[in-house]
N, C-alpha and C. Protein backbone atom coordinates (compact mmCIF):
# COMPACT_ATOMS: atom_id res chain seq x y z
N UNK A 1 0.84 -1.18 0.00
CA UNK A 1 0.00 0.00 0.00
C UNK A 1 0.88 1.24 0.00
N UNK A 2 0.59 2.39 -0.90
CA UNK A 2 1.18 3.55 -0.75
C UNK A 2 0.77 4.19 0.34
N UNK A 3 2.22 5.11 0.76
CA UNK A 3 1.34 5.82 2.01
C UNK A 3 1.06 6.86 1.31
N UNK A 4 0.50 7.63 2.08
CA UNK A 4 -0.65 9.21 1.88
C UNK A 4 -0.34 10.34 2.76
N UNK A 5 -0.23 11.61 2.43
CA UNK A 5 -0.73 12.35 3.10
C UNK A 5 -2.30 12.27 4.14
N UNK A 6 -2.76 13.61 5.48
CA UNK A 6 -3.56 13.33 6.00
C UNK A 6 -4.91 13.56 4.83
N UNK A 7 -5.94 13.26 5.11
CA UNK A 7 -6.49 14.10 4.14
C UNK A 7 -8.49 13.77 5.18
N UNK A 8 -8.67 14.89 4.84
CA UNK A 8 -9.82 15.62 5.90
C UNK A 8 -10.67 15.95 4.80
N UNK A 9 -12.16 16.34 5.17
CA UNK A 9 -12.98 15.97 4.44
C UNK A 9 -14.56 16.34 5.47
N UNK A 10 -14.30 18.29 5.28
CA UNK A 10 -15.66 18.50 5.78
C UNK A 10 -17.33 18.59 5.05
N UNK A 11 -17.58 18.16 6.09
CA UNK A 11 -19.15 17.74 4.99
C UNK A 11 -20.59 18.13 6.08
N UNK A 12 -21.51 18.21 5.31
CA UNK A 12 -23.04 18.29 5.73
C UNK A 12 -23.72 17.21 5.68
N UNK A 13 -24.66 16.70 6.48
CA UNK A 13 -25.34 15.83 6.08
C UNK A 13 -26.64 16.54 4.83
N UNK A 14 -27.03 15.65 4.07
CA UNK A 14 -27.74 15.85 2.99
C UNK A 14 -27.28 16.77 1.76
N UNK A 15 -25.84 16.47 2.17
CA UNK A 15 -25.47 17.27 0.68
C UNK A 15 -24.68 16.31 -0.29
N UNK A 16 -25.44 16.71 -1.43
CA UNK A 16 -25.16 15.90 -2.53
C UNK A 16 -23.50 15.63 -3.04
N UNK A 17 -22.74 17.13 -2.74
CA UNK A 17 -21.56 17.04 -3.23
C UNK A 17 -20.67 16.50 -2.25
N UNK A 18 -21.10 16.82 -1.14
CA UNK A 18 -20.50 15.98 -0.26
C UNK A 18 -20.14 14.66 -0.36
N UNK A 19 -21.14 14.12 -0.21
CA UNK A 19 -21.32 12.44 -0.93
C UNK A 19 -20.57 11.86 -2.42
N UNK A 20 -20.84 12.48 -3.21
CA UNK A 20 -20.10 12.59 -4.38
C UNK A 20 -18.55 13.00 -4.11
N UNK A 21 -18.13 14.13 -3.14
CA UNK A 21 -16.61 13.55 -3.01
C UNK A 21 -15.65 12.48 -2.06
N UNK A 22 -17.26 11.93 -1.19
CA UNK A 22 -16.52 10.97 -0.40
C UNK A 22 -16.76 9.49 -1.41
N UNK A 23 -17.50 9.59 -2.55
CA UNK A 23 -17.25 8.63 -3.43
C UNK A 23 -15.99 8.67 -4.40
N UNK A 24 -15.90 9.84 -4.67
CA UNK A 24 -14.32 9.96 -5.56
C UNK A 24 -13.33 9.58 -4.30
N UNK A 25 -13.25 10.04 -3.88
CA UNK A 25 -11.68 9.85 -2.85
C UNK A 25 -11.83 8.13 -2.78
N UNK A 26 -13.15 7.37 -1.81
CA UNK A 26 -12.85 6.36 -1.87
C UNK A 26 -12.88 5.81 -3.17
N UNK A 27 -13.00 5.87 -4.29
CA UNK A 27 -12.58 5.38 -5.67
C UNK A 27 -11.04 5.24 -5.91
N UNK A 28 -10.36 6.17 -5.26
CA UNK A 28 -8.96 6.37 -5.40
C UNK A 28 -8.37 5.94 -4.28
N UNK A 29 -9.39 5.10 -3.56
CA UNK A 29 -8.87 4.37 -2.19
C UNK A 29 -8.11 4.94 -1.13
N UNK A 30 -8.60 6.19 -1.03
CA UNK A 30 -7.62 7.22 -0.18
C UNK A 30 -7.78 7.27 0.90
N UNK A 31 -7.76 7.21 1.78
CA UNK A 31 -8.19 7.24 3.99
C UNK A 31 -8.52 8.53 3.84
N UNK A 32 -9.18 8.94 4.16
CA UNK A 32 -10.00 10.11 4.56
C UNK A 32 -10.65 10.02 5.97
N UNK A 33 -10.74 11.52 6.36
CA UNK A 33 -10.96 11.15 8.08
C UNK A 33 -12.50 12.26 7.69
N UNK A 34 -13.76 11.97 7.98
CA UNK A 34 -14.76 12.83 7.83
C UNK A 34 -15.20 13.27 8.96
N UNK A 35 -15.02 15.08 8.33
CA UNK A 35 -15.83 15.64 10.01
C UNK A 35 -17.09 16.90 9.52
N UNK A 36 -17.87 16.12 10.36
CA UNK A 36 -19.38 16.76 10.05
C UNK A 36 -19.65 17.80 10.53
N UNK A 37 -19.96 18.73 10.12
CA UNK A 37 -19.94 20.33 10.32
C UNK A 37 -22.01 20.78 10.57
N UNK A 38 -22.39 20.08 10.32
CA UNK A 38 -24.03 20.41 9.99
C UNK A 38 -24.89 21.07 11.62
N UNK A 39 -24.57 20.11 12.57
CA UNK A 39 -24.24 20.61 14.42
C UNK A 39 -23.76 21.88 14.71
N UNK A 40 -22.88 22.11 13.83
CA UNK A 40 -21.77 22.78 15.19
C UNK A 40 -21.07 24.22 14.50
N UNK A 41 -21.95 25.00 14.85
CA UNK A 41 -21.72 26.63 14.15
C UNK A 41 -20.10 27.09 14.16
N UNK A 42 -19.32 26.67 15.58
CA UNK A 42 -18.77 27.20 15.56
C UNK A 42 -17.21 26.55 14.75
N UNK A 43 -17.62 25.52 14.43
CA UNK A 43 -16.60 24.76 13.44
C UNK A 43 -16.81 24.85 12.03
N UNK A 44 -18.23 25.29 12.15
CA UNK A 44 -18.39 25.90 10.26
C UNK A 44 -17.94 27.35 10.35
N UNK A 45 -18.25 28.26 10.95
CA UNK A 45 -17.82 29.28 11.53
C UNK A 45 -16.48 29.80 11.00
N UNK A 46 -15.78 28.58 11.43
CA UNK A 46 -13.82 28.33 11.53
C UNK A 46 -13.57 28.14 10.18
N UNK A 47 -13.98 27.32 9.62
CA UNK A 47 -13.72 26.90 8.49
C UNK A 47 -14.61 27.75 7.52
N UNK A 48 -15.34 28.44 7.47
CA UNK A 48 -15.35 29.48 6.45
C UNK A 48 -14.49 30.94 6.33
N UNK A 49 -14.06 31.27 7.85
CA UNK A 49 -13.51 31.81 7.61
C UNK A 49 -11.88 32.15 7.51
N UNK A 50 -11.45 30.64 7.53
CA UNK A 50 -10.08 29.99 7.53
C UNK A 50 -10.22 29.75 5.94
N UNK A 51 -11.21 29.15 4.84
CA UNK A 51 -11.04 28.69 3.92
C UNK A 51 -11.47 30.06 2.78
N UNK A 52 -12.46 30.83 3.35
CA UNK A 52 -13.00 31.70 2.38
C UNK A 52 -14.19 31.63 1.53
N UNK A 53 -14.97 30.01 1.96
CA UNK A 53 -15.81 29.39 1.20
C UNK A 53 -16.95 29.00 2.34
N UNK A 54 -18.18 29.31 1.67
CA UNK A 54 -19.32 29.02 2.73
C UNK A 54 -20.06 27.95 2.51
N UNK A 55 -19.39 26.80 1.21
CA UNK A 55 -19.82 25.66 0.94
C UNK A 55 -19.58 24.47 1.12
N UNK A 56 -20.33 23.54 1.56
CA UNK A 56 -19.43 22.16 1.53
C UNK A 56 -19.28 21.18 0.29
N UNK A 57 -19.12 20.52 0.41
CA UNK A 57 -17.61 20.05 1.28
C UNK A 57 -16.44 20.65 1.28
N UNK A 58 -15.87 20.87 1.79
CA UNK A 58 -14.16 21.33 1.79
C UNK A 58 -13.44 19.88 1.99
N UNK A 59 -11.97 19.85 1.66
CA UNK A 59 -10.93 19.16 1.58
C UNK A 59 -9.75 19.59 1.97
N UNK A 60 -9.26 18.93 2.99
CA UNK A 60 -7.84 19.73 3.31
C UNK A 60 -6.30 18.55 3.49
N UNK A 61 -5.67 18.51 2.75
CA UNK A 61 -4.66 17.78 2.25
C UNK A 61 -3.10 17.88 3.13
N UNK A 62 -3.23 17.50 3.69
CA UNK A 62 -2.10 17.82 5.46
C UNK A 62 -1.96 18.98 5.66
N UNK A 63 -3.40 19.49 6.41
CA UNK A 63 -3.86 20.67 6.73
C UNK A 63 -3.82 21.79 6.03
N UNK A 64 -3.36 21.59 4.80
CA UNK A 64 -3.58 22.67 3.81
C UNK A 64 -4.92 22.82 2.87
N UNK A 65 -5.62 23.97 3.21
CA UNK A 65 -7.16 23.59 2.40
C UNK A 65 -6.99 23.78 0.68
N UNK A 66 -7.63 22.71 0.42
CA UNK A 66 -7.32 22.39 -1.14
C UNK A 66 -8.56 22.83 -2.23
N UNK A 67 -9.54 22.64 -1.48
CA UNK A 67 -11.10 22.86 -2.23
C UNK A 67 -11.97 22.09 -1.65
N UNK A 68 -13.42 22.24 -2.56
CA UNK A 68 -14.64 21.55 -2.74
C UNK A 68 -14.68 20.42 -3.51
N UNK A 69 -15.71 20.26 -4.16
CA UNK A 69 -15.82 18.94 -4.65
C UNK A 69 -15.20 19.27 -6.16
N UNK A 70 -15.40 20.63 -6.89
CA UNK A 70 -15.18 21.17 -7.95
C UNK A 70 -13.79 20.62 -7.71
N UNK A 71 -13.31 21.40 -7.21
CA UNK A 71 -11.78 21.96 -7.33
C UNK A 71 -11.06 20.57 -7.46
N UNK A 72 -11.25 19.02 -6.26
CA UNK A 72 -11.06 17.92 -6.32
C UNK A 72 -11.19 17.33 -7.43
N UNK A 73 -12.29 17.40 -8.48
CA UNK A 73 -12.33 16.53 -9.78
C UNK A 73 -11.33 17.36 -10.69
N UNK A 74 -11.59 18.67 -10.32
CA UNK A 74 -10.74 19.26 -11.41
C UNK A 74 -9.14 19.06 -10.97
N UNK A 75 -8.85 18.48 -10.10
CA UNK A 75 -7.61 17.99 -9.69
C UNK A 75 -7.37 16.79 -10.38
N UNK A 76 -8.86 15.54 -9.74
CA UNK A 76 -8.53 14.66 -10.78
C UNK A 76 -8.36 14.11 -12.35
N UNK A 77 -8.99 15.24 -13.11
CA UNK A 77 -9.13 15.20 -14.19
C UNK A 77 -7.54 15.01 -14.75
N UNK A 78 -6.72 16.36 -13.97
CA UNK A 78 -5.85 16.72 -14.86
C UNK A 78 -4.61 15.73 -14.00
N UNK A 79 -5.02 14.30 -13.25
CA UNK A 79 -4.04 13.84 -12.98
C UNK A 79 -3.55 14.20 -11.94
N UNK A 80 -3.44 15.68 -11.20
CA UNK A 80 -2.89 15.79 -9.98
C UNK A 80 -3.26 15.62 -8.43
N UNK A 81 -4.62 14.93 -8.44
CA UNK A 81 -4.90 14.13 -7.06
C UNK A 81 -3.94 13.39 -6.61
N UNK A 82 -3.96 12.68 -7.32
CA UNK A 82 -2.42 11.40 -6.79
C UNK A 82 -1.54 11.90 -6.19
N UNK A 83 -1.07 12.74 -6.90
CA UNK A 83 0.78 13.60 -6.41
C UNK A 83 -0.04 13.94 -5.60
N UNK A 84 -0.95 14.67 -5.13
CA UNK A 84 -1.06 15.66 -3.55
C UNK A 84 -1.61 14.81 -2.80
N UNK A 85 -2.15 13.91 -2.66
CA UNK A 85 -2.45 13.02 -1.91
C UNK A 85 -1.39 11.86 -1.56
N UNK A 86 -0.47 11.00 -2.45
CA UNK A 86 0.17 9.95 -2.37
C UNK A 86 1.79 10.31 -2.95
N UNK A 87 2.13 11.15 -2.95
CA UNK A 87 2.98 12.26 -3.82
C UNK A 87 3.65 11.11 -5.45
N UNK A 88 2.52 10.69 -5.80
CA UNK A 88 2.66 9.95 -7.21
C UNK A 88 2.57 10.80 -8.27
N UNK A 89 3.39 10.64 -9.29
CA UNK A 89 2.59 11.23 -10.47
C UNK A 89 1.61 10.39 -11.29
């Protein structure tokens, strides 16, 4: 098994994109640690105004915030999920 960077993975319950990026990541078999934000104001709070974005999901790649669900496919599209996650090309 390759190792990985951490990789985090805030989400809402009942959101569609959410779900949809905890299906890509596990497609790419990646450990992901999920933390649910839908409760708890003051951790969405943090993270909007740490990330700049008032949407979920966010993704943060050994504590560096990376994106949404957009930004993730458009990572995978062009091949560079791997390298930032598993540092593969």
């Amino acid at each position: 098994m390759v190792d990985q960077k951490q990789l985090d993975l805030y989400v809402s319950h009942r959101c569609w994109h959410c779900w949809r990026t905890k299906r890509l990541l596990a497609h790419h078999a990646f450990r992901f640690d999920v933390i649910e934000v839908s409760d708890d104001d003051q951790l969405r709070s943090w993270l909007s105004d740490f990330t700049g974005h008032t949407t979920l999901p966010y993704v943060f790649i050994d504590h560096r915030p990376v994106g949404g669900f957009e930004e993730i496919r458009v990572l995978e599209r062009l091949g560079q999920l791997d390298h930032l996650v598993r540092d593969e090309v």
